[in-house]
Protein backbone atom coordinates (compact mmCIF):
# COMPACT_ATOMS: atom_id res chain seq x y z
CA UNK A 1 -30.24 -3.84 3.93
CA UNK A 2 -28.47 -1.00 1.62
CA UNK A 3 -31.13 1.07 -0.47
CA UNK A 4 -30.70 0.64 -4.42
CA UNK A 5 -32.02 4.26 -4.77
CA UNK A 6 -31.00 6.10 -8.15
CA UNK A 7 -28.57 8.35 -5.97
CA UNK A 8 -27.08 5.46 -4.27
CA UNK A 9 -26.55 3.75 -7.38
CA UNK A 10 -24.91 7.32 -8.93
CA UNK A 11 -23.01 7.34 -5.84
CA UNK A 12 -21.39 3.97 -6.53
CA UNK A 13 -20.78 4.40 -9.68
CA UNK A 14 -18.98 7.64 -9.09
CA UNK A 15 -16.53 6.20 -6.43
CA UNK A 16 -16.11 3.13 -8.71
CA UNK A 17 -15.35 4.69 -11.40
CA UNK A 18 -13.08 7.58 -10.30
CA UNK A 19 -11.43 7.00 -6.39
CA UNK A 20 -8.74 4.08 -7.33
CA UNK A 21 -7.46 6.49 -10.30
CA UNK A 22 -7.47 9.65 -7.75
CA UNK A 23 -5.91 7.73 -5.25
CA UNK A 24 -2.72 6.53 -7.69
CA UNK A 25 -2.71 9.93 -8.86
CA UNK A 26 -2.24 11.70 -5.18
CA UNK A 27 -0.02 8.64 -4.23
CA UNK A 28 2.54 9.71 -7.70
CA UNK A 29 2.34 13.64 -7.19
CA UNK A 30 3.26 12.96 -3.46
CA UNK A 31 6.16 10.55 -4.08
CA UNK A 32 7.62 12.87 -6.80
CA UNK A 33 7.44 16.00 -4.42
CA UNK A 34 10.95 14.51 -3.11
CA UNK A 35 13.78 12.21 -3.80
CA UNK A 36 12.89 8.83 -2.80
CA UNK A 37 16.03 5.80 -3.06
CA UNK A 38 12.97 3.80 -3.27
CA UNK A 39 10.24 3.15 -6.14
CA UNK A 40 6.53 3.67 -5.56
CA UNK A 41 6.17 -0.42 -6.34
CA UNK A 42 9.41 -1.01 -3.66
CA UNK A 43 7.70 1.17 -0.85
CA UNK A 44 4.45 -0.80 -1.75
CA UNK A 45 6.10 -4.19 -1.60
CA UNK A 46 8.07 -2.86 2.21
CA UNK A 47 4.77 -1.90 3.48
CA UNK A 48 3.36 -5.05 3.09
CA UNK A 49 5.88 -6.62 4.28
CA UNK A 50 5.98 -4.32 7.61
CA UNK A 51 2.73 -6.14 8.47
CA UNK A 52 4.90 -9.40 8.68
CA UNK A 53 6.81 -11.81 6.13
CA UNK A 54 4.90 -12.78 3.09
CA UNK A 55 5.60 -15.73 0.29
CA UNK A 56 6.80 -14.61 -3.02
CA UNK A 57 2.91 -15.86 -4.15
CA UNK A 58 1.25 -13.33 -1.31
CA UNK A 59 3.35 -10.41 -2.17
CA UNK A 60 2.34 -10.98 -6.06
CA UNK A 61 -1.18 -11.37 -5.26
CA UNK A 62 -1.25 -8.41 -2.87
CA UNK A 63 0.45 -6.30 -4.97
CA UNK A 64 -0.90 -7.27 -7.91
CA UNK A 65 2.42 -7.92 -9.45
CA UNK A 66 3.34 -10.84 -11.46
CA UNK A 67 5.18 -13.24 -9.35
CA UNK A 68 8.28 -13.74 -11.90
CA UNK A 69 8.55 -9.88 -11.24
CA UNK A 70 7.77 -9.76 -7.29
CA UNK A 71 10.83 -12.02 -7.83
CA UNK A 72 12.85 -9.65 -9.55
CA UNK A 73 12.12 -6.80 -7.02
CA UNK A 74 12.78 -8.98 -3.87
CA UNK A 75 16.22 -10.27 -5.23
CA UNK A 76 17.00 -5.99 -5.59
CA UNK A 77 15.53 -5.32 -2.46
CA UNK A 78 17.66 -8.06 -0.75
CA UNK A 79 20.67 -7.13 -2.66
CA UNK A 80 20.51 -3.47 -0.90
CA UNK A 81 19.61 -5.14 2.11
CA UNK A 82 16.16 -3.94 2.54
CA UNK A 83 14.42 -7.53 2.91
CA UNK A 84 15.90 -11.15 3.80
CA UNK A 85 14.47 -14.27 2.94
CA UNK A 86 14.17 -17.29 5.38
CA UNK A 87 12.82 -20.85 5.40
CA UNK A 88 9.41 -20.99 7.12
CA UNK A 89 9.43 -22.94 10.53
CA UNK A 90 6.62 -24.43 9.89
CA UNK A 91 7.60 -25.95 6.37
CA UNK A 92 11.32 -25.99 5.54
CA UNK A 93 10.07 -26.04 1.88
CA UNK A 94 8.25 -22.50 2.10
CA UNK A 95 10.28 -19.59 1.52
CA UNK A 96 9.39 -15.88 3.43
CA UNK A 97 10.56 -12.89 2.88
CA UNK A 98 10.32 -10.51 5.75
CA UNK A 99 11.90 -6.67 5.89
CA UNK A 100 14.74 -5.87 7.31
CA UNK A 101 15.89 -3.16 10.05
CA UNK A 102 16.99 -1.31 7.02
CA UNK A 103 14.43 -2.07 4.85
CA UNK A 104 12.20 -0.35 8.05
CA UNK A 105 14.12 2.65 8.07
CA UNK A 106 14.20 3.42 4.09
CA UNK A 107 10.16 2.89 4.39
CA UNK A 108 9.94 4.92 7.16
CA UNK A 109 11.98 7.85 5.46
CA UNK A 110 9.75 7.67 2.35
CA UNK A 111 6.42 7.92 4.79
CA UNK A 112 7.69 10.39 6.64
CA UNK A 113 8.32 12.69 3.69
CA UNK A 114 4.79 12.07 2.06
CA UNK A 115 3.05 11.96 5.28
CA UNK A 116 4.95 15.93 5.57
CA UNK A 117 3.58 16.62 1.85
CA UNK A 118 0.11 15.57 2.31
CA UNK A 119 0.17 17.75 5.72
CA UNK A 120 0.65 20.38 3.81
CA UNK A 121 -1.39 20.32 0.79
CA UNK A 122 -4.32 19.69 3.48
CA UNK A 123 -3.09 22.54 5.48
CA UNK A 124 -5.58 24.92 3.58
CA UNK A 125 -8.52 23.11 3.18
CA UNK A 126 -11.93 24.02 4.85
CA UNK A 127 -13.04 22.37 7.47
CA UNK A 128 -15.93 20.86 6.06
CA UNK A 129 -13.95 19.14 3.32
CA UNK A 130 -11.03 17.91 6.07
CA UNK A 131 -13.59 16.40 7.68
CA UNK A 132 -15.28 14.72 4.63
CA UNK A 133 -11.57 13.25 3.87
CA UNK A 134 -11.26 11.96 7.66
CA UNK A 135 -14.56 9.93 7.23
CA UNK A 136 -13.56 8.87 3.99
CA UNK A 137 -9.78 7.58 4.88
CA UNK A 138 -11.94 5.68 7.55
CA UNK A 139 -14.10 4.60 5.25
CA UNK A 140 -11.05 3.26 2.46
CA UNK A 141 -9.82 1.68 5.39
CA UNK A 142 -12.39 -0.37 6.01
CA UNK A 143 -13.06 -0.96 2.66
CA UNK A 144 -9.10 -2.66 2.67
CA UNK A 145 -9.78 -4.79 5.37
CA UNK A 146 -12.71 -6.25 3.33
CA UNK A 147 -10.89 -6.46 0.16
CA UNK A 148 -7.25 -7.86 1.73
CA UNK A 149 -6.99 -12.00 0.68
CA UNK A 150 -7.00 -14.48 3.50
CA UNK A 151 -3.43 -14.96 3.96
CA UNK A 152 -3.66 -18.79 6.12
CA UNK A 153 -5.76 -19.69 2.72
């Protein structure tokens, strides 16, 4: 069982209170440090989708988007060809939305360029602190898995 020490307590509050708002933050100055055919909320919406098709409903809940506007964005995303929709197999009524080759390849671009940018800003960093952001992209990864919604629900 976790200990409720004072420190541990601190420590929550801390990460609470000031990671999600860091991690937006880094997310916007490494997007803007190149030109992108592709909005932060778009790559967002493509990544997702990499994973496998969604319903409208998913993408708005995992994105935190209103569904009216996850609407919006995957009728411009389809319209440049970067996601299709299809009928479910399961349930002709259900409607997916899955990306597309090209949709892969614009995502990819986008990833490739911020994956470059963050390479270098770590570049110069100690060791010690590298190492501290290893554990703790392990760590925010694990903390995702716990957070993502059941998807069959």
């Amino acid at each position: 069982m976790p200990s409720s020490s004072p420190d541990r307590a601190e420590a929550i509050d801390l990460v609470a209170s000031t990671l999600l708002g860091r991690a937006a933050r880094l997310t916007r100055l490494l997007m803007r440090s190149g030109a992108h055919e592709i909005s932060r909320t778009e790559v967002g919406v493509l990544a997702t989708l990499s994973e496998g098709p969604r319903r409208i409903t998913q993408l708005a809940m995992t994105e935190a988007l209103a569904q009216p506007t996850v609407t919006q964005l995957i009728d411009k995303l389809e319209d440049r060809g970067l996601v299709a929709r299809s009928r479910s197999d399961d349930d002709g009524r259900v409607v997916l939305v899955e990306i597309t080759t090209a949709g892969a390849e614009a995502l990819e671009v986008v990833r490739t360029l911020i994956r470059a940018n963050m390479r270098e800003a770590l570049a110069d960093l100690p060791d010690a602190e590298l190492t501290e952001l290893a554990h703790a992209a392990e760590t925010m990864g694990s903390l995702i898995e716990k957070l993502l919604p059941d998807l069959d629900a």
